[in-house]
N, C-alpha and C. Protein backbone atom coordinates (compact mmCIF):
# COMPACT_ATOMS: atom_id res chain seq x y z
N UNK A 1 196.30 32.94 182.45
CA UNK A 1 195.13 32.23 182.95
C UNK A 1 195.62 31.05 183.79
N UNK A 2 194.73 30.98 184.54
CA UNK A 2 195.20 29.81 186.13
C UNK A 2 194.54 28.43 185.45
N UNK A 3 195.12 27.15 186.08
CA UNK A 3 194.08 25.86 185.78
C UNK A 3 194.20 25.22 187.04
N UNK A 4 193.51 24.42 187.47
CA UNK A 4 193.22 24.02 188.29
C UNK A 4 193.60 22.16 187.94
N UNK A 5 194.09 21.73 188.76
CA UNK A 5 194.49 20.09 188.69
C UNK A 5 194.31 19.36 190.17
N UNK A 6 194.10 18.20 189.82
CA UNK A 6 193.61 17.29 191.55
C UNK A 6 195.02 16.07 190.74
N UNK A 7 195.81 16.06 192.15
CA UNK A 7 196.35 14.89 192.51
C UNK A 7 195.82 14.08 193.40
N UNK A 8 195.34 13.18 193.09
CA UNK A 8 195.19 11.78 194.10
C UNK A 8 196.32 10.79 194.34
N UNK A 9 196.25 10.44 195.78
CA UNK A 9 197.15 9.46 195.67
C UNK A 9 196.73 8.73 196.52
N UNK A 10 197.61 7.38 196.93
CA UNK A 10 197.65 6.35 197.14
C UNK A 10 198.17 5.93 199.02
N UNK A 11 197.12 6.10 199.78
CA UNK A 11 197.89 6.02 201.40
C UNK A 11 198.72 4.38 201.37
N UNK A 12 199.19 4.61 202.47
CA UNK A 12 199.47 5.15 203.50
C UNK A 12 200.43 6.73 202.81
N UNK A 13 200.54 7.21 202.30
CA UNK A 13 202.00 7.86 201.76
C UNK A 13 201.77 9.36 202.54
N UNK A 14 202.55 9.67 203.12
CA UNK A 14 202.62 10.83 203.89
C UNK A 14 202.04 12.26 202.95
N UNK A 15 200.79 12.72 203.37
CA UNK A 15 200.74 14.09 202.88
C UNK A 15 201.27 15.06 203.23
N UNK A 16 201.97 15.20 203.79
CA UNK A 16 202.48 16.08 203.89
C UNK A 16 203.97 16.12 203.14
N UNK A 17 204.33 15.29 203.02
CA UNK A 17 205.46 14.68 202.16
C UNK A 17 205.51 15.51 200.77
N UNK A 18 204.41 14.94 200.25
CA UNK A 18 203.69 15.53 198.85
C UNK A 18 203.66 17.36 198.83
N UNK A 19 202.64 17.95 199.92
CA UNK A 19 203.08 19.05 200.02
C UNK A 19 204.10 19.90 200.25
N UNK A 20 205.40 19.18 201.00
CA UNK A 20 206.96 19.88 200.74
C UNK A 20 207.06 20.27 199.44
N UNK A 21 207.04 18.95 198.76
CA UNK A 21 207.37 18.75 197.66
C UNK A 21 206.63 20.00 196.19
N UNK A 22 205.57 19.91 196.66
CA UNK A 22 204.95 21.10 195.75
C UNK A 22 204.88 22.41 196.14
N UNK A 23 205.87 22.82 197.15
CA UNK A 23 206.28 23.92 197.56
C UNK A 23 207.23 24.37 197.14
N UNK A 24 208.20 23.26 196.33
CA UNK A 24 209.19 23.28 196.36
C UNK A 24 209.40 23.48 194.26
N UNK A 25 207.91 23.35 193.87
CA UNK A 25 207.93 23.19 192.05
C UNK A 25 207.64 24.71 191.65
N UNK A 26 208.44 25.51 191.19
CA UNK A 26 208.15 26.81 191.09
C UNK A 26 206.78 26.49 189.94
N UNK A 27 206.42 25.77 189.02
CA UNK A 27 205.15 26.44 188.19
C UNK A 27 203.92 25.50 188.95
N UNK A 28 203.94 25.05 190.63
CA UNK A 28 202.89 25.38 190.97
C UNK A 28 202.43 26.11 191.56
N UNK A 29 201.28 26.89 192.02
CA UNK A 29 201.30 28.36 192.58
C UNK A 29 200.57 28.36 193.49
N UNK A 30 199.53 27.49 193.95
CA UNK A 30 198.91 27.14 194.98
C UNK A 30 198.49 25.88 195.31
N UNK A 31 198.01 25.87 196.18
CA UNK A 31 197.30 24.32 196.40
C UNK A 31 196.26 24.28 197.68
N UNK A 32 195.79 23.03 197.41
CA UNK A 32 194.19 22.95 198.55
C UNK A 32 194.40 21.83 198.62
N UNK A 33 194.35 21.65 200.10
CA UNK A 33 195.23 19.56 200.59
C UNK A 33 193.41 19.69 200.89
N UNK A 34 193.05 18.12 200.36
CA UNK A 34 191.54 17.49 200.80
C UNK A 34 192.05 16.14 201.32
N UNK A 35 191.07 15.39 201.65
CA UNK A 35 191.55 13.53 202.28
C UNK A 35 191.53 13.26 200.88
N UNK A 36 193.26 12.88 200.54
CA UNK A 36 193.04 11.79 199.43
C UNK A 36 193.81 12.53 198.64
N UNK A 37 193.12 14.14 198.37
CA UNK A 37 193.69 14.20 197.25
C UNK A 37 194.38 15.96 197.49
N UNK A 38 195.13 16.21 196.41
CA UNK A 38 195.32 17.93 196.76
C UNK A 38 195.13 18.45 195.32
N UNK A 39 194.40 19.70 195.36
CA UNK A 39 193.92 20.88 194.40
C UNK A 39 195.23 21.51 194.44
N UNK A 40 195.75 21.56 192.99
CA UNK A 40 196.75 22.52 192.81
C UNK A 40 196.45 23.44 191.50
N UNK A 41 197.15 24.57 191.36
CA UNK A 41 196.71 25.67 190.43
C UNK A 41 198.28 25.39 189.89
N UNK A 42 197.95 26.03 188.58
CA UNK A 42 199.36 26.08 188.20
C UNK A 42 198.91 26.95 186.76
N UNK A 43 199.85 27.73 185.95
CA UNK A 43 199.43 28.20 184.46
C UNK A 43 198.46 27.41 183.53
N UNK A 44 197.58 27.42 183.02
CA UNK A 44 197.56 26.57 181.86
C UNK A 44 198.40 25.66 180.85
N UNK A 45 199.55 26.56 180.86
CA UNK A 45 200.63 26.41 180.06
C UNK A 45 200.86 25.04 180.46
N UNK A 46 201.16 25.14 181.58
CA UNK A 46 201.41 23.78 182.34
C UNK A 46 201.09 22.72 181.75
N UNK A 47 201.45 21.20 181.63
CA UNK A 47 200.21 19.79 181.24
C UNK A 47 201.11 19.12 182.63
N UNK A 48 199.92 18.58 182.76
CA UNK A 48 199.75 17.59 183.54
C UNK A 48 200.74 16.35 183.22
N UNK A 49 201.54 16.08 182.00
CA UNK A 49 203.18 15.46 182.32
C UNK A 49 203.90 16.05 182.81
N UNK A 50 204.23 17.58 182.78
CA UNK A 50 205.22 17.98 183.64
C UNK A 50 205.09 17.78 184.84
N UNK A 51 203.97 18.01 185.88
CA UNK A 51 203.38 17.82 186.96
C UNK A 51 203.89 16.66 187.15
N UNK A 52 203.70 15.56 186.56
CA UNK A 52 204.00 14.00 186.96
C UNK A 52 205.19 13.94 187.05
N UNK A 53 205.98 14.66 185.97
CA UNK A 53 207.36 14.27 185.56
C UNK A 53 208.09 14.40 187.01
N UNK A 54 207.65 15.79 187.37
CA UNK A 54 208.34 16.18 189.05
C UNK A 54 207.83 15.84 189.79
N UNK A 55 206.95 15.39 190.02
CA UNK A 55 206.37 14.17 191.26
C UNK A 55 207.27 13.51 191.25
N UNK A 56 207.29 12.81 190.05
CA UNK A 56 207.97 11.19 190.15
C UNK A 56 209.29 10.85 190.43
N UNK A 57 210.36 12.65 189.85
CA UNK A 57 211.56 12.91 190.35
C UNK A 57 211.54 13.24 191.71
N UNK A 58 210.70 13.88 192.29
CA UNK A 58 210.85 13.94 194.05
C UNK A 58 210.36 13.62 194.05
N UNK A 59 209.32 12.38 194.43
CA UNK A 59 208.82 11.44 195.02
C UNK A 59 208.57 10.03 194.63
N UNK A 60 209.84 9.82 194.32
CA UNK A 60 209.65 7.94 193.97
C UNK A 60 208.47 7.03 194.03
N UNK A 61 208.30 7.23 195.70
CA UNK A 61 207.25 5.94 195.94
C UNK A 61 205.93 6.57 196.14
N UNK A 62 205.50 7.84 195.96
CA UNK A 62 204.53 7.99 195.59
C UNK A 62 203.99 7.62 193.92
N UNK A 63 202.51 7.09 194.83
CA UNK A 63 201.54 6.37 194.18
C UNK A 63 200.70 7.12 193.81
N UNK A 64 200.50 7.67 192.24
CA UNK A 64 199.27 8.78 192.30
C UNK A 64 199.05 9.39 190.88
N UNK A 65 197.81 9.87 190.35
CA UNK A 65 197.44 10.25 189.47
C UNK A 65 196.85 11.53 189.59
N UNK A 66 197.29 12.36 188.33
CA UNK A 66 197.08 14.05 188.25
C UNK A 66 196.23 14.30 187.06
N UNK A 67 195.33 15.25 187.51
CA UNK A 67 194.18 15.37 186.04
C UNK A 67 193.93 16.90 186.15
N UNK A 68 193.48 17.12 185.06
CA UNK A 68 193.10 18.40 185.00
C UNK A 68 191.28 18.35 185.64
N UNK A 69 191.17 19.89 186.57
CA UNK A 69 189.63 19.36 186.88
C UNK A 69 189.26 20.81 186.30
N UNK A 70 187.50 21.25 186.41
CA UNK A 70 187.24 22.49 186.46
C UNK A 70 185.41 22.04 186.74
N UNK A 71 184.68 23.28 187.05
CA UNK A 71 183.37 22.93 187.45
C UNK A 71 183.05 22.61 186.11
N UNK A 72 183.29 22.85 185.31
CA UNK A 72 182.34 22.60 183.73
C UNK A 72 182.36 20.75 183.13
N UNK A 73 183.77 20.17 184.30
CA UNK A 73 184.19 19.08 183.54
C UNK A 73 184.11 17.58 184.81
N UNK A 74 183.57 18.65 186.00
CA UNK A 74 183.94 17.96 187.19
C UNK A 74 182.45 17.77 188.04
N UNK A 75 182.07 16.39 188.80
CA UNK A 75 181.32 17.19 189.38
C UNK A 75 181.31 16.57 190.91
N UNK A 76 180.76 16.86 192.14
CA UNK A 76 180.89 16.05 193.22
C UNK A 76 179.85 16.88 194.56
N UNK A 77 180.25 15.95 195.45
CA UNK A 77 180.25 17.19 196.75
C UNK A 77 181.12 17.06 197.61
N UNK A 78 181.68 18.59 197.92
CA UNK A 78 182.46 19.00 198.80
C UNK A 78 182.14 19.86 199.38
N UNK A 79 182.76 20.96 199.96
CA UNK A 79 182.46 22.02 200.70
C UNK A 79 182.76 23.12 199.65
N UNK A 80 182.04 24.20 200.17
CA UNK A 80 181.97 25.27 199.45
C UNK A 80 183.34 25.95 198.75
N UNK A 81 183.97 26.08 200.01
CA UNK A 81 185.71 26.57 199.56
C UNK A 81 186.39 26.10 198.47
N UNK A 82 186.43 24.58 198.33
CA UNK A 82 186.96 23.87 197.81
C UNK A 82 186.48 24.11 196.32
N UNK A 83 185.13 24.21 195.88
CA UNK A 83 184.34 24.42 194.62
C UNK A 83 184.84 25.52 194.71
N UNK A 84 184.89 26.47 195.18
CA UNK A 84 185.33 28.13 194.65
C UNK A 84 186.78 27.97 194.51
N UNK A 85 187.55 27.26 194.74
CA UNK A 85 189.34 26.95 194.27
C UNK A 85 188.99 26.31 193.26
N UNK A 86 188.37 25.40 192.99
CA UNK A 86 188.18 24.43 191.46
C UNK A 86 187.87 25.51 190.64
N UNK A 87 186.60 26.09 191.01
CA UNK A 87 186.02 27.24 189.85
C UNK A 87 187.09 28.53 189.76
N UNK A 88 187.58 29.34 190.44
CA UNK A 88 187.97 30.24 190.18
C UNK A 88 189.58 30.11 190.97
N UNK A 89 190.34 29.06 190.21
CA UNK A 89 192.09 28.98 190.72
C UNK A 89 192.79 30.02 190.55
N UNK A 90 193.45 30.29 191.56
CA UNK A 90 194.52 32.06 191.27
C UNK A 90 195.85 31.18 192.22
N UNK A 91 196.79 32.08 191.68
CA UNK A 91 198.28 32.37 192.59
C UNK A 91 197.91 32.38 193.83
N UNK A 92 198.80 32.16 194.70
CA UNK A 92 198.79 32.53 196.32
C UNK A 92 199.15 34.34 196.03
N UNK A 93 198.49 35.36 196.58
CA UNK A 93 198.77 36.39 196.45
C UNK A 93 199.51 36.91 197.88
């Protein structure tokens, strides 16, 4: 089973920076860059310290906090896409 997590962080800090970087974490498996923040999927298995743990080892001076999200626990507006990655997170196939 997939979970779904939002990193936010802290500008000026290069996003794209961040996304090398989670290209580069084999237990994350996808991701969705938004302003501000990026949707990443990863196992359940996963918690959200490991996530940090390797942020914080590749990326020092990033500034930023990781949570678990899902539609049942989350709520907002965005665009459609984005709610269908929150609700239903999978692997890059």
């Amino acid at each position: 089973m997939w979970c779904c997590h939002i990193v936010t962080f802290r500008p000026p800090f290069d996003r794209q920076k961040l996304l090398d970087a989670l290209d580069t974490m084999p237990n994350i498996t996808n991701w969705r860059a938004s302003t501000g923040a990026v949707f990443i999927v990863a196992d359940e298995s996963v918690e959200v310290n490991t996530i940090a743990d390797q942020l914080i080892a590749k990326l020092p001076d990033l500034r930023f906090v990781v949570s678990t999200i899902s539609s049942k626990t989350s709520q907002g507006f965005t665009d459609k896409d984005t709610w269908a990655f929150i609700t239903d997170p999978k692997p890059v196939s």
